[in-house]
C-alpha atoms as a PDB file:
ATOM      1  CA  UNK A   1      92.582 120.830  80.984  1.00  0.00           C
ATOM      2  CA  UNK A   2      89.006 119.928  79.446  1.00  0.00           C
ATOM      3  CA  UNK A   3      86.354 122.358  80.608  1.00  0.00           C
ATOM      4  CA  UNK A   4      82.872 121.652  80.644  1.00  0.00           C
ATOM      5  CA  UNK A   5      80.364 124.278  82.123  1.00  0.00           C
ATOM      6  CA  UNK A   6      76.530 125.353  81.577  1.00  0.00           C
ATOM      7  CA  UNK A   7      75.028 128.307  82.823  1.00  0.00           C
ATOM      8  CA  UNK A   8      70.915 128.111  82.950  1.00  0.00           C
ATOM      9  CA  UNK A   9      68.763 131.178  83.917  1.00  0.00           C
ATOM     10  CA  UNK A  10      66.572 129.139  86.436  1.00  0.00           C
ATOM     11  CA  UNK A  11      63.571 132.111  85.541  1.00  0.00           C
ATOM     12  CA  UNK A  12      63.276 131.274  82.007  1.00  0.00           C
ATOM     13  CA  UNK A  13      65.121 127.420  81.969  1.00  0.00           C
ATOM     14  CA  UNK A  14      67.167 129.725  79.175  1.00  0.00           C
ATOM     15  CA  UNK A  15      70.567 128.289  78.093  1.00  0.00           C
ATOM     16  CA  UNK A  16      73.099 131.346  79.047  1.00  0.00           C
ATOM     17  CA  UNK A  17      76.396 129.332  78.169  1.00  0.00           C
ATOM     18  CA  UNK A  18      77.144 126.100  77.586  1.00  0.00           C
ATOM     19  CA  UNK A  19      80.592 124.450  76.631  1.00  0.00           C
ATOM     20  CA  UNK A  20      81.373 120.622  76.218  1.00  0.00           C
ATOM     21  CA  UNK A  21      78.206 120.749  78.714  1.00  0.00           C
ATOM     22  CA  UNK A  22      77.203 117.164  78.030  1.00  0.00           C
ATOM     23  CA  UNK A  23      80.638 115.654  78.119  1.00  0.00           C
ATOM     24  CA  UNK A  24      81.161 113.298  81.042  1.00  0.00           C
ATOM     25  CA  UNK A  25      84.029 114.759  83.276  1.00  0.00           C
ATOM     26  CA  UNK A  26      84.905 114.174  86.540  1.00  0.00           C
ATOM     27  CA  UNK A  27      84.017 117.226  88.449  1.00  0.00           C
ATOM     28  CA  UNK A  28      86.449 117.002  91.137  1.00  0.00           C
ATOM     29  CA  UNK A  29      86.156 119.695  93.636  1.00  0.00           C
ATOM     30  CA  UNK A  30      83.043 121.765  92.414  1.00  0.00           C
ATOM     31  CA  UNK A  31      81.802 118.333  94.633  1.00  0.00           C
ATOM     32  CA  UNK A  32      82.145 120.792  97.488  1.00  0.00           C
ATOM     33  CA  UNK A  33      79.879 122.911  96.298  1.00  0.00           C
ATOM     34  CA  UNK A  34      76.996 120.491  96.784  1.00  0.00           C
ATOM     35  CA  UNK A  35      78.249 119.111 100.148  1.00  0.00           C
ATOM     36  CA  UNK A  36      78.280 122.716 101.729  1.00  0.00           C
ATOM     37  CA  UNK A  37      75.089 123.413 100.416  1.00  0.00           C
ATOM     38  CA  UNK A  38      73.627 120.036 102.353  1.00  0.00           C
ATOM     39  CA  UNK A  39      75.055 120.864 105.385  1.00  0.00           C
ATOM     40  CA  UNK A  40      73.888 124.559 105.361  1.00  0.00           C
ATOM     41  CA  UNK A  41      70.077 122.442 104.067  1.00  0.00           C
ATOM     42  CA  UNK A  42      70.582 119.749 106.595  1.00  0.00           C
ATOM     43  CA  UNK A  43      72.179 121.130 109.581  1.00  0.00           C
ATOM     44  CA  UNK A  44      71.289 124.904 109.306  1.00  0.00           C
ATOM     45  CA  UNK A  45      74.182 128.286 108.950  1.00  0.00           C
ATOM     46  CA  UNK A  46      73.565 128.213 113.095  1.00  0.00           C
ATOM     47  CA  UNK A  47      75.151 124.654 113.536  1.00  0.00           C
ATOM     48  CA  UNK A  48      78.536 124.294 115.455  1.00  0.00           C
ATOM     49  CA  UNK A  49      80.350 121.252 115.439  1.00  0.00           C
ATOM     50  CA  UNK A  50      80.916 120.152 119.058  1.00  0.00           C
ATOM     51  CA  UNK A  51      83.561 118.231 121.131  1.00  0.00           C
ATOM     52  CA  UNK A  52      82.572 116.921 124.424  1.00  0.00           C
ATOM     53  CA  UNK A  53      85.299 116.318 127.656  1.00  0.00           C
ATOM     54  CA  UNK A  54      83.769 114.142 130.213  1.00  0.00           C
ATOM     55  CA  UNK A  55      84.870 112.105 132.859  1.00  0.00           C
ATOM     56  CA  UNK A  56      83.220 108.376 133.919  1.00  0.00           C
ATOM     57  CA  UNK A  57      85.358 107.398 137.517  1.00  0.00           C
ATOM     58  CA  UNK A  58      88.182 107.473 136.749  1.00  0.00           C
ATOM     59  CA  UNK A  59      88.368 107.705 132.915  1.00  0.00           C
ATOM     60  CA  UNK A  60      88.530 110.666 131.008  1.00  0.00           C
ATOM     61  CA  UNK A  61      86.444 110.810 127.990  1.00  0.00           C
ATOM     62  CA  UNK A  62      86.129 112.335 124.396  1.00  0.00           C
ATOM     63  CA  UNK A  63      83.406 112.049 122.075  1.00  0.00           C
ATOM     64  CA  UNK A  64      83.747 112.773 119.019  1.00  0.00           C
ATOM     65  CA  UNK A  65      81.602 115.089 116.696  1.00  0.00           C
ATOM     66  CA  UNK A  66      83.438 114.566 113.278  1.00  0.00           C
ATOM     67  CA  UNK A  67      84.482 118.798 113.934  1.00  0.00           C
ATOM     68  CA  UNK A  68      87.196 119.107 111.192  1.00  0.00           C
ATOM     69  CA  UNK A  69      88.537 122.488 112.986  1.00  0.00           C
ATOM     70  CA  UNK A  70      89.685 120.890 116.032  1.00  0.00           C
ATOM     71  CA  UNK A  71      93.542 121.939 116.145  1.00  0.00           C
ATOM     72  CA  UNK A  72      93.598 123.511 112.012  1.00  0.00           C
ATOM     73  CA  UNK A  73      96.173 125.576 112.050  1.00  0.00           C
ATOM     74  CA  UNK A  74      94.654 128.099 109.855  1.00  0.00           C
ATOM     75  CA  UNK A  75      91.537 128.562 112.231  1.00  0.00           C
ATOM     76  CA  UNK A  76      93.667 128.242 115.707  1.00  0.00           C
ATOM     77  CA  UNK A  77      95.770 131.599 113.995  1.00  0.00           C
ATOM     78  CA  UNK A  78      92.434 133.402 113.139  1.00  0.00           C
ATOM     79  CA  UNK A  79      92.151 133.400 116.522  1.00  0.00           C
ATOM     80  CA  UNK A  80      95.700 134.343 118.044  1.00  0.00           C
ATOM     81  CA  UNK A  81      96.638 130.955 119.544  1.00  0.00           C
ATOM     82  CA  UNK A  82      98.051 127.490 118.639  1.00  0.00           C
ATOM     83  CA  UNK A  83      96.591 124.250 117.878  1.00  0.00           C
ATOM     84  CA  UNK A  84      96.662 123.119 121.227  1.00  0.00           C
ATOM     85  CA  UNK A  85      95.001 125.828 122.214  1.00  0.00           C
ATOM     86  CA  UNK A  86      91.736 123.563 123.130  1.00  0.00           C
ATOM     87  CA  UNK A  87      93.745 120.838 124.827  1.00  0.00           C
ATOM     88  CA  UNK A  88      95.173 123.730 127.111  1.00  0.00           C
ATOM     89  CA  UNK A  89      92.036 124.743 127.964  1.00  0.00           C
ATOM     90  CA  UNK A  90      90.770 121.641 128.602  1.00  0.00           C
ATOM     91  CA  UNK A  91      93.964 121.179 131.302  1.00  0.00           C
ATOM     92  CA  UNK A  92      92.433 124.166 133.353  1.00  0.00           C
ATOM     93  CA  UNK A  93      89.260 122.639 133.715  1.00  0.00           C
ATOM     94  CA  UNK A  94      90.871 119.351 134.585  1.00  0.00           C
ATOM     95  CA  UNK A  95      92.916 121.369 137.034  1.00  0.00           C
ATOM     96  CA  UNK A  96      90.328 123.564 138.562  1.00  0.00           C
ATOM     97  CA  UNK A  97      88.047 119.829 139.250  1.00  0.00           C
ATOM     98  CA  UNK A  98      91.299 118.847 140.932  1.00  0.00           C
ATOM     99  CA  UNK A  99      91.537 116.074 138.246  1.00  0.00           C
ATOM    100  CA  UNK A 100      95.339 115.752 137.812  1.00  0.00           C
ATOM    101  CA  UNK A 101      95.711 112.562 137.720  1.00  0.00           C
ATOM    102  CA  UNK A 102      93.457 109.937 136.981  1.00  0.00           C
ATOM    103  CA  UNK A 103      93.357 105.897 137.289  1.00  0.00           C
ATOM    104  CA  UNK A 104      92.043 105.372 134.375  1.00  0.00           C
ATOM    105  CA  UNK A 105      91.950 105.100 131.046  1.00  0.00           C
ATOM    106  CA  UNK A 106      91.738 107.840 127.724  1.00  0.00           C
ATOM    107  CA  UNK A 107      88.628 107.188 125.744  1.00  0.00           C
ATOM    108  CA  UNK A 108      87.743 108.460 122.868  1.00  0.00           C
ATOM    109  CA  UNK A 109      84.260 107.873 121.099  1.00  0.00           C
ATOM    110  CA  UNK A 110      84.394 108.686 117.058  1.00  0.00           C
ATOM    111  CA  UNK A 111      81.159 107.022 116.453  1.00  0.00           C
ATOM    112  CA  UNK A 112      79.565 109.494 115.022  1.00  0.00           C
ATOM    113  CA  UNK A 113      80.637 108.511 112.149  1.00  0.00           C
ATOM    114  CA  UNK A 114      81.518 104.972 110.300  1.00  0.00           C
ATOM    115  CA  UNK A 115      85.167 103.407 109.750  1.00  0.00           C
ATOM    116  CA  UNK A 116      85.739 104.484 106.208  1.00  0.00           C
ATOM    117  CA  UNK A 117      87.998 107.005 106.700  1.00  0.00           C
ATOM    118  CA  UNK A 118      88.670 107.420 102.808  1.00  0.00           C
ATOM    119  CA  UNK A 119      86.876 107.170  99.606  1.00  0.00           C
ATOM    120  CA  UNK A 120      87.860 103.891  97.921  1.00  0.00           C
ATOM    121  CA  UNK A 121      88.819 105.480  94.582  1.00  0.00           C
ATOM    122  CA  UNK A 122      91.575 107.852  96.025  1.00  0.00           C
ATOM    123  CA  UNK A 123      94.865 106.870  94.112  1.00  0.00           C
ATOM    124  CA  UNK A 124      97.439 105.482  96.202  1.00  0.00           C
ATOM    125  CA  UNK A 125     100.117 107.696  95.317  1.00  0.00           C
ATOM    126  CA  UNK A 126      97.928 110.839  96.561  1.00  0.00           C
ATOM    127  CA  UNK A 127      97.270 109.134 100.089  1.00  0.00           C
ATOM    128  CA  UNK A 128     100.326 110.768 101.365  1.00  0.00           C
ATOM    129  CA  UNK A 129      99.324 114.090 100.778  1.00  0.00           C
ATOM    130  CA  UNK A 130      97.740 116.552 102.919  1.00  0.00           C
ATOM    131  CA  UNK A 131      94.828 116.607 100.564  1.00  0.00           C
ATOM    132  CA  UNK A 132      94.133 113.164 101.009  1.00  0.00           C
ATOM    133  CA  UNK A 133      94.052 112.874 104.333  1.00  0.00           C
ATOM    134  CA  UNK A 134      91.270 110.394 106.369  1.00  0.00           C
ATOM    135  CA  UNK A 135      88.147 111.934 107.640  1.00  0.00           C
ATOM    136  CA  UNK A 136      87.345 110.993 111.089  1.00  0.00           C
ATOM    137  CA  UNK A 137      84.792 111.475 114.368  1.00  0.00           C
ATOM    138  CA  UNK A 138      88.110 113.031 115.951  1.00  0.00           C
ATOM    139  CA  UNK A 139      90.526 115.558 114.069  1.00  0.00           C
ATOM    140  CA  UNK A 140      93.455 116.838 114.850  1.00  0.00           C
ATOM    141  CA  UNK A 141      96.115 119.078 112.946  1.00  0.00           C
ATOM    142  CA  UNK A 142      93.911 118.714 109.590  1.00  0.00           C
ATOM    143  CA  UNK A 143      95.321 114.518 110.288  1.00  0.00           C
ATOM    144  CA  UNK A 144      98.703 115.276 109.587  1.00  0.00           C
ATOM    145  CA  UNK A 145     101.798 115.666 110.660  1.00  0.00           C
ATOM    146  CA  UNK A 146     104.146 117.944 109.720  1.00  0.00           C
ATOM    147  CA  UNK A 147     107.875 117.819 109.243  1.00  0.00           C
ATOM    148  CA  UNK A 148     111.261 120.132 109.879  1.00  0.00           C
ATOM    149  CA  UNK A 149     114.718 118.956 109.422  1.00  0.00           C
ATOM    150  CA  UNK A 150     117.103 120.971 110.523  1.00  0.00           C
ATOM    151  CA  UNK A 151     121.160 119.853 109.645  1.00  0.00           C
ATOM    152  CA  UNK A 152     123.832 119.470 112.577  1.00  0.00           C
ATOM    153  CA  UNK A 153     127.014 122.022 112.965  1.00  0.00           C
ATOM    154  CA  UNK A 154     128.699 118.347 111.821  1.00  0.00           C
ATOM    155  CA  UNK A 155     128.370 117.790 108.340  1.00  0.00           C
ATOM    156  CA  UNK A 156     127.402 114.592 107.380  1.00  0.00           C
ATOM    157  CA  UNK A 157     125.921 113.638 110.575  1.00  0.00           C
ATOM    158  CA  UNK A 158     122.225 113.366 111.454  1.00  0.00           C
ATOM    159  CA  UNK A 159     119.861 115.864 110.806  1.00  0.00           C
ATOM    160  CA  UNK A 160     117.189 116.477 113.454  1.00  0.00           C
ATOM    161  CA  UNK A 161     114.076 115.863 112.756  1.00  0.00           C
ATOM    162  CA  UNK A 162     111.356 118.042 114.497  1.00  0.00           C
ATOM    163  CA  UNK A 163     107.344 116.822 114.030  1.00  0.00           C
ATOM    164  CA  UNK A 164     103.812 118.760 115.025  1.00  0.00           C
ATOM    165  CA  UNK A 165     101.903 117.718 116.546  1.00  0.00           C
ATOM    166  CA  UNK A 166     103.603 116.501 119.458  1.00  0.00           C
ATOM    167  CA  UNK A 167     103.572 112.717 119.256  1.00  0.00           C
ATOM    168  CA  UNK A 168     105.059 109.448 120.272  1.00  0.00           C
ATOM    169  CA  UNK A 169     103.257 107.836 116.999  1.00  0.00           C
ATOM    170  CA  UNK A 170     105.365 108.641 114.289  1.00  0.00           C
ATOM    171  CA  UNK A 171     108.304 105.658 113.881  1.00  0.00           C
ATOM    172  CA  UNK A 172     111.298 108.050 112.218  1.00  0.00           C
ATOM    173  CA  UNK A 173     113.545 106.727 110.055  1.00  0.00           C
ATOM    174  CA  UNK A 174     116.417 109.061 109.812  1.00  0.00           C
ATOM    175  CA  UNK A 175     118.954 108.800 107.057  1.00  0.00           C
ATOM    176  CA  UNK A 176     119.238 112.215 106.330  1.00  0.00           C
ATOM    177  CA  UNK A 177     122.881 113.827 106.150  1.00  0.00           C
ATOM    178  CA  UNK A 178     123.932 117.342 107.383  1.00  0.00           C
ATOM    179  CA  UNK A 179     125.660 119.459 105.005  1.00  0.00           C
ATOM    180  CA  UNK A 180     126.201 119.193 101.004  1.00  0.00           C
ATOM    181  CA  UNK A 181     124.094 119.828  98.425  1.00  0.00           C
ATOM    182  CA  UNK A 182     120.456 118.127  97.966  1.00  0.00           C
ATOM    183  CA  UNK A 183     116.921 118.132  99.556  1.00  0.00           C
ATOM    184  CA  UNK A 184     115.848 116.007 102.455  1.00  0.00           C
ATOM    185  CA  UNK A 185     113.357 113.917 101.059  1.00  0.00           C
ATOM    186  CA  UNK A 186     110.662 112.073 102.933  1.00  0.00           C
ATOM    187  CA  UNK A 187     108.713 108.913 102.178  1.00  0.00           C
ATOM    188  CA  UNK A 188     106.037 107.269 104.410  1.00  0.00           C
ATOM    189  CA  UNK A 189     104.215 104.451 103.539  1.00  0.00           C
ATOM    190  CA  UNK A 190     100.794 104.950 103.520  1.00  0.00           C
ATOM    191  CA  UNK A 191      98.466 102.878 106.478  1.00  0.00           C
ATOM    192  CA  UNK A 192     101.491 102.842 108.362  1.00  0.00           C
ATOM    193  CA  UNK A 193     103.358 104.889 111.355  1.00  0.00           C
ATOM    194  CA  UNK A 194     106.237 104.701 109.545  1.00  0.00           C
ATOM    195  CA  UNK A 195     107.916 108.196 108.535  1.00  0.00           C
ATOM    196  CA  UNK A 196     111.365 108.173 106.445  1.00  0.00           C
ATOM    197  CA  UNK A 197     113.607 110.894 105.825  1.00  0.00           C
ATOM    198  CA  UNK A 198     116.658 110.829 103.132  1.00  0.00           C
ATOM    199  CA  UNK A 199     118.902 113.088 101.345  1.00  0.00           C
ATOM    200  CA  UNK A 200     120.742 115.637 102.392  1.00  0.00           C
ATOM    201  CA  UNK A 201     120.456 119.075 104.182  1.00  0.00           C
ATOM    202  CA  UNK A 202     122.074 122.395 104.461  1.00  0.00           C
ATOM    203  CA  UNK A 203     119.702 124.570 106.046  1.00  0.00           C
ATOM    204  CA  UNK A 204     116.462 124.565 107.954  1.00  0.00           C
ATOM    205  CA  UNK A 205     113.982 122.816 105.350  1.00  0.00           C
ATOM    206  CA  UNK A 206     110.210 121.961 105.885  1.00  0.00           C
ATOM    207  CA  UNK A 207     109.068 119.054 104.016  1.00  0.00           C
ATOM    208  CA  UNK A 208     104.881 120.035 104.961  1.00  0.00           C
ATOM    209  CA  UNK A 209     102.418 118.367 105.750  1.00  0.00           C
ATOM    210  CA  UNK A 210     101.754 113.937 105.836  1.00  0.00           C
ATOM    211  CA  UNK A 211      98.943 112.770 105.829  1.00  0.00           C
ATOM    212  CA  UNK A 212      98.307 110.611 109.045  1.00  0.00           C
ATOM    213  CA  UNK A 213      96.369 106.902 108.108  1.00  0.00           C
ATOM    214  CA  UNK A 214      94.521 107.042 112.406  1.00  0.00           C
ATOM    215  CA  UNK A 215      92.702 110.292 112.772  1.00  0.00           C
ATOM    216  CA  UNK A 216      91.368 109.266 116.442  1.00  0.00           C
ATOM    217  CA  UNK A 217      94.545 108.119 117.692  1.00  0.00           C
ATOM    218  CA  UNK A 218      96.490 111.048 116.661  1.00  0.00           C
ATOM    219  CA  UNK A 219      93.854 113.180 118.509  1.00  0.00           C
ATOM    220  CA  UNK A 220      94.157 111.110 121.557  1.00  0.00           C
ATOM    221  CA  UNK A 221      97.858 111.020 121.629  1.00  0.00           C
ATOM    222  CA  UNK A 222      98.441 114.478 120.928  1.00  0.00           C
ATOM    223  CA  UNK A 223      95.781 115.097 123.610  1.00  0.00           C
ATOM    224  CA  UNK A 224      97.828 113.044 126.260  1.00  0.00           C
ATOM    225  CA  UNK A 225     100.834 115.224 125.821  1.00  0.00           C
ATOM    226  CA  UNK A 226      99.893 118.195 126.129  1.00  0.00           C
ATOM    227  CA  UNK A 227      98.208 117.508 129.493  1.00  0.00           C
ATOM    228  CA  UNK A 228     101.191 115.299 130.207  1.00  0.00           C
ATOM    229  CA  UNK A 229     103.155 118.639 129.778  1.00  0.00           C
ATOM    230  CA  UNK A 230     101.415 120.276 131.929  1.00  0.00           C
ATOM    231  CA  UNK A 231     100.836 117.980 134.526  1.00  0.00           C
ATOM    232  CA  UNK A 232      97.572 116.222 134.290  1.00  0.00           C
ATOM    233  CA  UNK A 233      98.307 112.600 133.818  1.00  0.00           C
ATOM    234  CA  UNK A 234      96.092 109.009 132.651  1.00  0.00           C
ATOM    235  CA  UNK A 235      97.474 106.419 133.645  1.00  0.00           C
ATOM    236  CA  UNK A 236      95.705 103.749 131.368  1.00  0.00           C
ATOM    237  CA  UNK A 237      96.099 103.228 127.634  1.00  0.00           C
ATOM    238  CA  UNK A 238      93.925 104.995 125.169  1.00  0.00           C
ATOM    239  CA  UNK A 239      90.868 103.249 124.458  1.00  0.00           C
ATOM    240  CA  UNK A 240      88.165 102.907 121.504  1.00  0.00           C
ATOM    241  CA  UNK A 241      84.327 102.746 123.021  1.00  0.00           C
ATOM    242  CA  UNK A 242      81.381 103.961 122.043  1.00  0.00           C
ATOM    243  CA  UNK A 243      79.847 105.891 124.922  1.00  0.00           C
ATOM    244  CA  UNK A 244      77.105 108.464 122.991  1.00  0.00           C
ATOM    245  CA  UNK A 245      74.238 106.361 122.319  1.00  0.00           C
ATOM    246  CA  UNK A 246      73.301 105.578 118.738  1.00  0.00           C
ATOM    247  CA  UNK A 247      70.266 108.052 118.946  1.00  0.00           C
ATOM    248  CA  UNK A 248      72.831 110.359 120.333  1.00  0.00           C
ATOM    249  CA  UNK A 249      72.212 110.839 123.851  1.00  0.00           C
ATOM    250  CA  UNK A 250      74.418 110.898 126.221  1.00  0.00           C
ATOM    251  CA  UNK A 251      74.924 108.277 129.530  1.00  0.00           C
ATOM    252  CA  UNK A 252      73.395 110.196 132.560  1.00  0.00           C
ATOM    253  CA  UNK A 253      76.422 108.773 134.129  1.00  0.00           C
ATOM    254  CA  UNK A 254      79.065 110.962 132.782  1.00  0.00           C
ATOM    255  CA  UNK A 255      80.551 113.944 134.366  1.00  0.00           C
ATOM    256  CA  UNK A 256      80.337 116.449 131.125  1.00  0.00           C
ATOM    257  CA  UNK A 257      83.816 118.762 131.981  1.00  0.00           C
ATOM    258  CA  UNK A 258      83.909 120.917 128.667  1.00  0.00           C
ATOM    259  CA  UNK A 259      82.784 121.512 125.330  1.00  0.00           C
ATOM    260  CA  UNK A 260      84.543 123.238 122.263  1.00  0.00           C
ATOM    261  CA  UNK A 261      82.653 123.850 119.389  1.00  0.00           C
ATOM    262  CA  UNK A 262      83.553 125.292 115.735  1.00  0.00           C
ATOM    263  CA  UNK A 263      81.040 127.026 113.801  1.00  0.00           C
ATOM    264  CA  UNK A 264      79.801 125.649 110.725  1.00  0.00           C
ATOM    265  CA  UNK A 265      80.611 128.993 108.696  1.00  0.00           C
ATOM    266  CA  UNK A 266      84.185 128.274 109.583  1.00  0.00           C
ATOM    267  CA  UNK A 267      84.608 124.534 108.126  1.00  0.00           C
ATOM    268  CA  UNK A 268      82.569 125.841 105.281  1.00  0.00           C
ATOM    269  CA  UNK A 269      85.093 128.929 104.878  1.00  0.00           C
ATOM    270  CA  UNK A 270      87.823 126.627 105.094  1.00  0.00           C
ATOM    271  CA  UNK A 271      86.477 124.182 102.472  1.00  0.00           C
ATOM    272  CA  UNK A 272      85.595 126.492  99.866  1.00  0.00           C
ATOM    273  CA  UNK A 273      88.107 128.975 100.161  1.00  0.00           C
ATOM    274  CA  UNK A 274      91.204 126.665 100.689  1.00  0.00           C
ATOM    275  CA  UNK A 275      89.453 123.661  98.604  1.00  0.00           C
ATOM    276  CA  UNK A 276      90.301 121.669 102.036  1.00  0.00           C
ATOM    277  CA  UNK A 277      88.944 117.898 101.261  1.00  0.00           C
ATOM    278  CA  UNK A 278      88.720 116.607 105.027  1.00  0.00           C
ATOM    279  CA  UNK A 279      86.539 119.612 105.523  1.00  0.00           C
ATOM    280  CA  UNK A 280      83.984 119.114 102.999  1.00  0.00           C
ATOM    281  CA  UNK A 281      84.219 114.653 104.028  1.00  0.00           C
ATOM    282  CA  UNK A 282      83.234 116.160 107.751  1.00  0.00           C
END
């Protein structure tokens, strides 16, 4: 690696250390450093991000905050409980309104911010990764899925293929054998739904975490299952609409139902500490 640092005593404007210090580099994820320090300038160590569950007749509604947290694994465990742990919540408030099934349609508002969901100058061979996943006004799972395979008592037939979240999404293609030796291998190509596992498998293997190209409809359909699951059903589609006005007040009209918020101090924990990129785009 080339290493380029410079240490300045801001008192005295004295030169402590300096190495390769005016060599252009790219500085990669020191970057974070600067975009935790805005938000803690710009939004203040107080700020929570904050989800909002809200119903319009017969449509239930989420709008967006761009909350990172939202179903992270890492942060769901802090607290003793899964990453569904919101959505469940969010079915005993539907419950205790009586609201178990509705006529209308899933909505989900991620205005808050724009449509680029990832910086133009990724490489295309990182955009499967976890680390490059898309940033977007609704998160779920860090915007990935994550894969088991798991071989059959048979050998060479079919592994099964397990995913979390819980989604109808993901297209599987599954040519993955049971038994033998090999890895499963698995190869999605990226912008699409498309998820395909090859190889072969003798034990219980966990190929991590893909990154998923539709932050918002992930959320939504992940959303819908759970409450599915537990009986609260919406019977129309899932819908894109922008329903927080652009100076970011809310129709009078709405029902609000619930709000979850993160903390700032745990995004900011979670980008600096774990380097986690969709943290510090948020």
């Amino acid at each position: 690696a080339t290493v380029g640092a410079c240490v300045i005593d801001l008192a005295s404007d004295r030169v402590i250390y300096a190495r390769n210090a005016d060599t252009g580099l790219t500085p990669a994820s020191t970057m974070k450093l600067f975009a935790m320090t805005a938000a803690l300038t710009e939004l203040g160590p107080q700020f929570a991000f904050e989800t909002i569950l809200a119903a319009d007749g017969g449509n239930l509604i989420v709008i967006g905050d761009g909350d990172p947290g939202f179903g992270d694994e890492k942060l769901h465990k802090g607290r003793k409980e899964t990453i569904a742990a919101p959505f469940e919540r969010w079915v005993d408030t539907l419950r205790q309104r009586g609201l178990t099934s509705l006529p209308g349609d899933l909505i989900i508002d991620e205005t808050i911010f724009d449509d680029q969901r990832l910086h133009p100058t990724w490489e295309r061979a990182d955009l499967d990764n976890w680390y490059a996943a898309p940033a977007g006004g609704l998160n779920y799972n860090d915007n990935c899925l994550d894969f088991v395979v798991t071989p059959s008592n048979k050998r060479n037939a079919p592994v099964l293929v397990s995913v979390q979240p819980e989604t109808s999404l993901a297209k599987i293609v599954n040519t993955c054998k049971s038994g033998g030796k090999g890895t499963p291998t698995l190869h999605h190509a990226f912008d699409t739904f498309e998820y395909a596992v090859s190889g072969r498998c003798g034990k219980r293997y966990e190929l991590g975490s893909v990154s998923f190209p539709d932050p918002g409809l992930l959320f939504a359909d992940s959303m819908r299952h759970t409450l599915s699951r537990a009986g609260v059903t919406i019977r129309g589609p899932i819908r894109r609409q922008r329903v927080r006005r652009p100076d970011g007040v809310l129709p009078t009209n709405l029902t609000i139902l619930a709000r979850h918020r993160t903390p700032l101090a745990d995004v900011l924990g979670r980008a600096g500490k774990d380097s986690q990129n969709m943290f510090a785009e948020c």
